[in-house]
PDB file of N, CA and C in Angstrom:
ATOM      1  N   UNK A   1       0.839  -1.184   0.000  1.00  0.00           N
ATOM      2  CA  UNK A   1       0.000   0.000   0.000  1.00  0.00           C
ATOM      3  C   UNK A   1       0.881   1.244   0.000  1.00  0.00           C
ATOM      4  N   UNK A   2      -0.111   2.086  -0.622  1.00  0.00           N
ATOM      5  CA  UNK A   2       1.252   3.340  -0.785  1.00  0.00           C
ATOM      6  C   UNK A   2       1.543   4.161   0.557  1.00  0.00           C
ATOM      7  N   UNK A   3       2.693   4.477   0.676  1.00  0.00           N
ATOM      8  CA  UNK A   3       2.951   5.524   1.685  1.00  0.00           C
ATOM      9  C   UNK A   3       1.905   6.672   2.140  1.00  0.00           C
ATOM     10  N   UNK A   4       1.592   6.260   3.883  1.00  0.00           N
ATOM     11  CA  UNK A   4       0.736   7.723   4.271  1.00  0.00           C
ATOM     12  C   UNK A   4       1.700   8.920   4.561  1.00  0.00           C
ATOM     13  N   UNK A   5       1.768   9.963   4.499  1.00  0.00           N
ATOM     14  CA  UNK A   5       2.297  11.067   4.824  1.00  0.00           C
ATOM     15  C   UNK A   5       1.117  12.134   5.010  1.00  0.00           C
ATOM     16  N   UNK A   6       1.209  12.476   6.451  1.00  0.00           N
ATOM     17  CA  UNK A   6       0.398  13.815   6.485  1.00  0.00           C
ATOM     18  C   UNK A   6       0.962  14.907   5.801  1.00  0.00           C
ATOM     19  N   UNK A   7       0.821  16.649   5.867  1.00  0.00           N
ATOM     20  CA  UNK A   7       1.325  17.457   5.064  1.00  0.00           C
ATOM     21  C   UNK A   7       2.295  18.036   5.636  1.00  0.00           C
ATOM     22  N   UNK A   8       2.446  17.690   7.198  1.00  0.00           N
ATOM     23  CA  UNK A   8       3.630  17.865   7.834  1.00  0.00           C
ATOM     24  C   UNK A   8       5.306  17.050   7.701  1.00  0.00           C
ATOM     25  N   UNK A   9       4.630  16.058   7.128  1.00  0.00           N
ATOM     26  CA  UNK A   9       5.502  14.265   6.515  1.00  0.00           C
ATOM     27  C   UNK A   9       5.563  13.506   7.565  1.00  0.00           C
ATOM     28  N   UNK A  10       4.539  13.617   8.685  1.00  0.00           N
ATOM     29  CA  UNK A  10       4.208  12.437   9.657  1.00  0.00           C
ATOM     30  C   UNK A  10       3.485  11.345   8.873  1.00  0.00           C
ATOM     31  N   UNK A  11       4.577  10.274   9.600  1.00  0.00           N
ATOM     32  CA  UNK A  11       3.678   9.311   8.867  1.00  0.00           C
ATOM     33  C   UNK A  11       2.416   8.777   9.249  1.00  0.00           C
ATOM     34  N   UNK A  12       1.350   7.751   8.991  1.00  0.00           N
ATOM     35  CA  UNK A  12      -0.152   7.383   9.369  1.00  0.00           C
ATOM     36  C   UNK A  12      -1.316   8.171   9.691  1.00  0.00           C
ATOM     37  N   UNK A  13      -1.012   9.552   9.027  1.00  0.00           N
ATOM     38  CA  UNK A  13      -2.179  10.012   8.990  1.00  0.00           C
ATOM     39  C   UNK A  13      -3.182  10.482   7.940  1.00  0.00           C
ATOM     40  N   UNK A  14      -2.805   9.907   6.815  1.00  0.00           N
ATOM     41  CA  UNK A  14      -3.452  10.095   5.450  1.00  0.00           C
ATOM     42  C   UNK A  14      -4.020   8.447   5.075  1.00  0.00           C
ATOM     43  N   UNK A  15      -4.322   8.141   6.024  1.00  0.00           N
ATOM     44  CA  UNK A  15      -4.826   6.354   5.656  1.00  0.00           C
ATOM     45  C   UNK A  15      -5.815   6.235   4.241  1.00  0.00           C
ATOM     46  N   UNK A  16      -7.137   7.260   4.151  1.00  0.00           N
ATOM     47  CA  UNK A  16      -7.488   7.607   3.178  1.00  0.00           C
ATOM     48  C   UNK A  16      -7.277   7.492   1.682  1.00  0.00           C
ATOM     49  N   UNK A  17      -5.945   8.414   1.537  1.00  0.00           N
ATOM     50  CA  UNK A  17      -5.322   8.589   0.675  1.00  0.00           C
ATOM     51  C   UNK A  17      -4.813   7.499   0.152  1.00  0.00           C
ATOM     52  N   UNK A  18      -4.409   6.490   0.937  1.00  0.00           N
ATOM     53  CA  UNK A  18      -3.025   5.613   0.788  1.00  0.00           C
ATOM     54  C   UNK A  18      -4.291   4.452   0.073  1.00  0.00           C
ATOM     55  N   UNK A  19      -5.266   3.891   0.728  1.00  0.00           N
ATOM     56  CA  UNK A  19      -6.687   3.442   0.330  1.00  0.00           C
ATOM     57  C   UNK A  19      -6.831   3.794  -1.037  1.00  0.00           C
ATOM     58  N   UNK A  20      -7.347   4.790  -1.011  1.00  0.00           N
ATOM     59  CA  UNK A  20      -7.318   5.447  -2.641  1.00  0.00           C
ATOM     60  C   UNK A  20      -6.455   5.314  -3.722  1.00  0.00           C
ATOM     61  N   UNK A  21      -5.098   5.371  -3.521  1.00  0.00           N
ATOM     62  CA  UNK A  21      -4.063   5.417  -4.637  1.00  0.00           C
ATOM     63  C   UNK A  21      -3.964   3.908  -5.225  1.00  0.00           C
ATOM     64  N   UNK A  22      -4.620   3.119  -3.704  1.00  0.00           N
ATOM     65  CA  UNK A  22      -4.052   1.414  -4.072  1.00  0.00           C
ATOM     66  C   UNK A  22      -5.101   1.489  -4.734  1.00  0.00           C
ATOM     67  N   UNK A  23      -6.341   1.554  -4.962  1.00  0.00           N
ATOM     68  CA  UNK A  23      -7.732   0.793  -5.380  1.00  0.00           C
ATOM     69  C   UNK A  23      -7.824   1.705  -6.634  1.00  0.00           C
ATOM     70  N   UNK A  24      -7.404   3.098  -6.880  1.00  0.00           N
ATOM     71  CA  UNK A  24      -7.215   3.624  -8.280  1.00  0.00           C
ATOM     72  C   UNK A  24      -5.981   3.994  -9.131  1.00  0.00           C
ATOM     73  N   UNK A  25      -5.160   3.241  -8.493  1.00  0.00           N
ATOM     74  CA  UNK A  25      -3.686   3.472  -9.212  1.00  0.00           C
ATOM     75  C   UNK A  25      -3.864   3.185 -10.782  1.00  0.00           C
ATOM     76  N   UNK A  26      -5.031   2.771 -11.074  1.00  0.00           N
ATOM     77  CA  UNK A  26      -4.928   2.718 -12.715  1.00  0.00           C
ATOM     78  C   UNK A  26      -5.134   4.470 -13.380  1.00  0.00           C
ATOM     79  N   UNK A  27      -5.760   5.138 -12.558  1.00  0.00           N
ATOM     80  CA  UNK A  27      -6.239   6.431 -12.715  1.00  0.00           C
ATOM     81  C   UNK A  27      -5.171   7.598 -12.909  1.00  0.00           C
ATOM     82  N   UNK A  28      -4.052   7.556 -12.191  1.00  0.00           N
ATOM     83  CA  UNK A  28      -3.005   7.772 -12.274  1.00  0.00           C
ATOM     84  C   UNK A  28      -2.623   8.861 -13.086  1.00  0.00           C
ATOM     85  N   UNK A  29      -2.587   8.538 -14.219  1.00  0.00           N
ATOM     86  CA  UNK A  29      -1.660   8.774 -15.611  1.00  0.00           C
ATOM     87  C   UNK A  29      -2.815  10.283 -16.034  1.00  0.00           C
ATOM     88  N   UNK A  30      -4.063   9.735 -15.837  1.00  0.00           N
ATOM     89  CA  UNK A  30      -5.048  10.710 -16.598  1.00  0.00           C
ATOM     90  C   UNK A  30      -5.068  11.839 -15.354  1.00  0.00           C
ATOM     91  N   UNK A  31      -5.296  11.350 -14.177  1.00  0.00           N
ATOM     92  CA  UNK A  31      -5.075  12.765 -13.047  1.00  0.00           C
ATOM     93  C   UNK A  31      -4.268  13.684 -13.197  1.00  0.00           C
ATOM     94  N   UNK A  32      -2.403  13.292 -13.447  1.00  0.00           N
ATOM     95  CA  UNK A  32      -1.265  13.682 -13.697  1.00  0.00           C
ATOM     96  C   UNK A  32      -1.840  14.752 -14.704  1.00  0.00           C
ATOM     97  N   UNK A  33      -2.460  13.975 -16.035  1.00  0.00           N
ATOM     98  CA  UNK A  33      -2.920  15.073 -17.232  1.00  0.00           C
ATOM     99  C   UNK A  33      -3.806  15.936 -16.699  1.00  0.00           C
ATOM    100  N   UNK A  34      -4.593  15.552 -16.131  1.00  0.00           N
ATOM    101  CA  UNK A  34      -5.682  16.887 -15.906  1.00  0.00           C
ATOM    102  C   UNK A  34      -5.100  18.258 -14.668  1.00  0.00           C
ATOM    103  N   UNK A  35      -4.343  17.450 -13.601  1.00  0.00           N
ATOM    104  CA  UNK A  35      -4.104  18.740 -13.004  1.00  0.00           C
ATOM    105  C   UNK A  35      -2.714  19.333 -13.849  1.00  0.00           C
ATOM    106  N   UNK A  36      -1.872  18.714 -14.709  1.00  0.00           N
ATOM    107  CA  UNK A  36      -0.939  19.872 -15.274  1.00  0.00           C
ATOM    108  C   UNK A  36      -1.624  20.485 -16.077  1.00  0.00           C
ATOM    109  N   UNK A  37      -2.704  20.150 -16.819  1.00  0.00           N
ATOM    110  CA  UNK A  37      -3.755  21.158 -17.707  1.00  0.00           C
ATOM    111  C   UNK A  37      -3.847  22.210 -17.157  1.00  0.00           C
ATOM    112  N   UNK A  38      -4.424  22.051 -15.538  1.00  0.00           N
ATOM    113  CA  UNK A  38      -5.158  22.932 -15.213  1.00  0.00           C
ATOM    114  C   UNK A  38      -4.291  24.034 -14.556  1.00  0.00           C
ATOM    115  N   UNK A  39      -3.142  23.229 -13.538  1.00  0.00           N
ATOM    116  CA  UNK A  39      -1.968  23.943 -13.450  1.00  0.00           C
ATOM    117  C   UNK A  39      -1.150  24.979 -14.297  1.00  0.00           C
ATOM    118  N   UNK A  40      -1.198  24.403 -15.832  1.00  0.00           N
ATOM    119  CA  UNK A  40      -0.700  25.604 -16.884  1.00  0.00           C
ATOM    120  C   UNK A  40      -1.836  26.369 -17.438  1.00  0.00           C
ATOM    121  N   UNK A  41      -2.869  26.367 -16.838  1.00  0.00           N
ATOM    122  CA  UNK A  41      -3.932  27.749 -17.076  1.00  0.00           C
ATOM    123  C   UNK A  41      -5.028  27.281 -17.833  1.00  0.00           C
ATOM    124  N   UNK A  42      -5.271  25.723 -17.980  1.00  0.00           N
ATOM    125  CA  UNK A  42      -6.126  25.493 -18.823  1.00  0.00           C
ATOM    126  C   UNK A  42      -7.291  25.068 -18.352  1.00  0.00           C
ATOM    127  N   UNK A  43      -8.864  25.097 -19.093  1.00  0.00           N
ATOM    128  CA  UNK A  43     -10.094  25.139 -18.537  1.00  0.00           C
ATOM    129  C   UNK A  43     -10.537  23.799 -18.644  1.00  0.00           C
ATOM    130  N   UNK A  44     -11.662  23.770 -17.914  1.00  0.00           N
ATOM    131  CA  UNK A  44     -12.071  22.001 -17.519  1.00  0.00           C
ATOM    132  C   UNK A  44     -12.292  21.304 -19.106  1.00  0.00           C
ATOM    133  N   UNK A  45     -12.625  22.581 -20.175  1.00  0.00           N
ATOM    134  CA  UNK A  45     -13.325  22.294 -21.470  1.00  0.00           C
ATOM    135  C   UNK A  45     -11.649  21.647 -22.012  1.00  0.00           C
ATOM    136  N   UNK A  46     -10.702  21.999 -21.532  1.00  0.00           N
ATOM    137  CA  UNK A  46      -9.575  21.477 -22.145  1.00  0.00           C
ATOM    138  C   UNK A  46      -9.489  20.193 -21.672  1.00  0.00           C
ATOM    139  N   UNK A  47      -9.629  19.942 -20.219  1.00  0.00           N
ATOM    140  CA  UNK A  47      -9.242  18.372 -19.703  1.00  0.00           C
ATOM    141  C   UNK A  47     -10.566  17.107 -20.399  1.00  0.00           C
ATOM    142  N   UNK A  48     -11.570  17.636 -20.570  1.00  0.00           N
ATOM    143  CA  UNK A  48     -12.796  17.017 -21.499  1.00  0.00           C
ATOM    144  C   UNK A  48     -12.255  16.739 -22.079  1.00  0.00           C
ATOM    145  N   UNK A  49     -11.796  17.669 -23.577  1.00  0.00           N
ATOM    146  CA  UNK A  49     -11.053  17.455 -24.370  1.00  0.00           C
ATOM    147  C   UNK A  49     -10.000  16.388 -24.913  1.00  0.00           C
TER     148      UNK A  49
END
């Protein structure tokens, strides 16, 4: 299971997260794309896209 890190970098307090990454790690690749879209200024009509 993937590493918890809170936002402080304690570890075991993002159990959540760590849940999540294992059960959608296929999702991955397309998240990566949509937040650098959105990160370099681009609109949701672009990540549709």
């Amino acid at each position: 299971m993937a590493e918890c890190l809170a936002a402080s970098g304690e570890p075991g307090r993002n159990y959540l997260w760590a849940g999540y990454t294992e059960f959608y790690r296929h999702t991955f690749a397309a998240f990566t794309r949509m937040a650098r879209t959105i990160q370099s200024g681009g609109t949701a009509a672009d990540v549709v896209n």
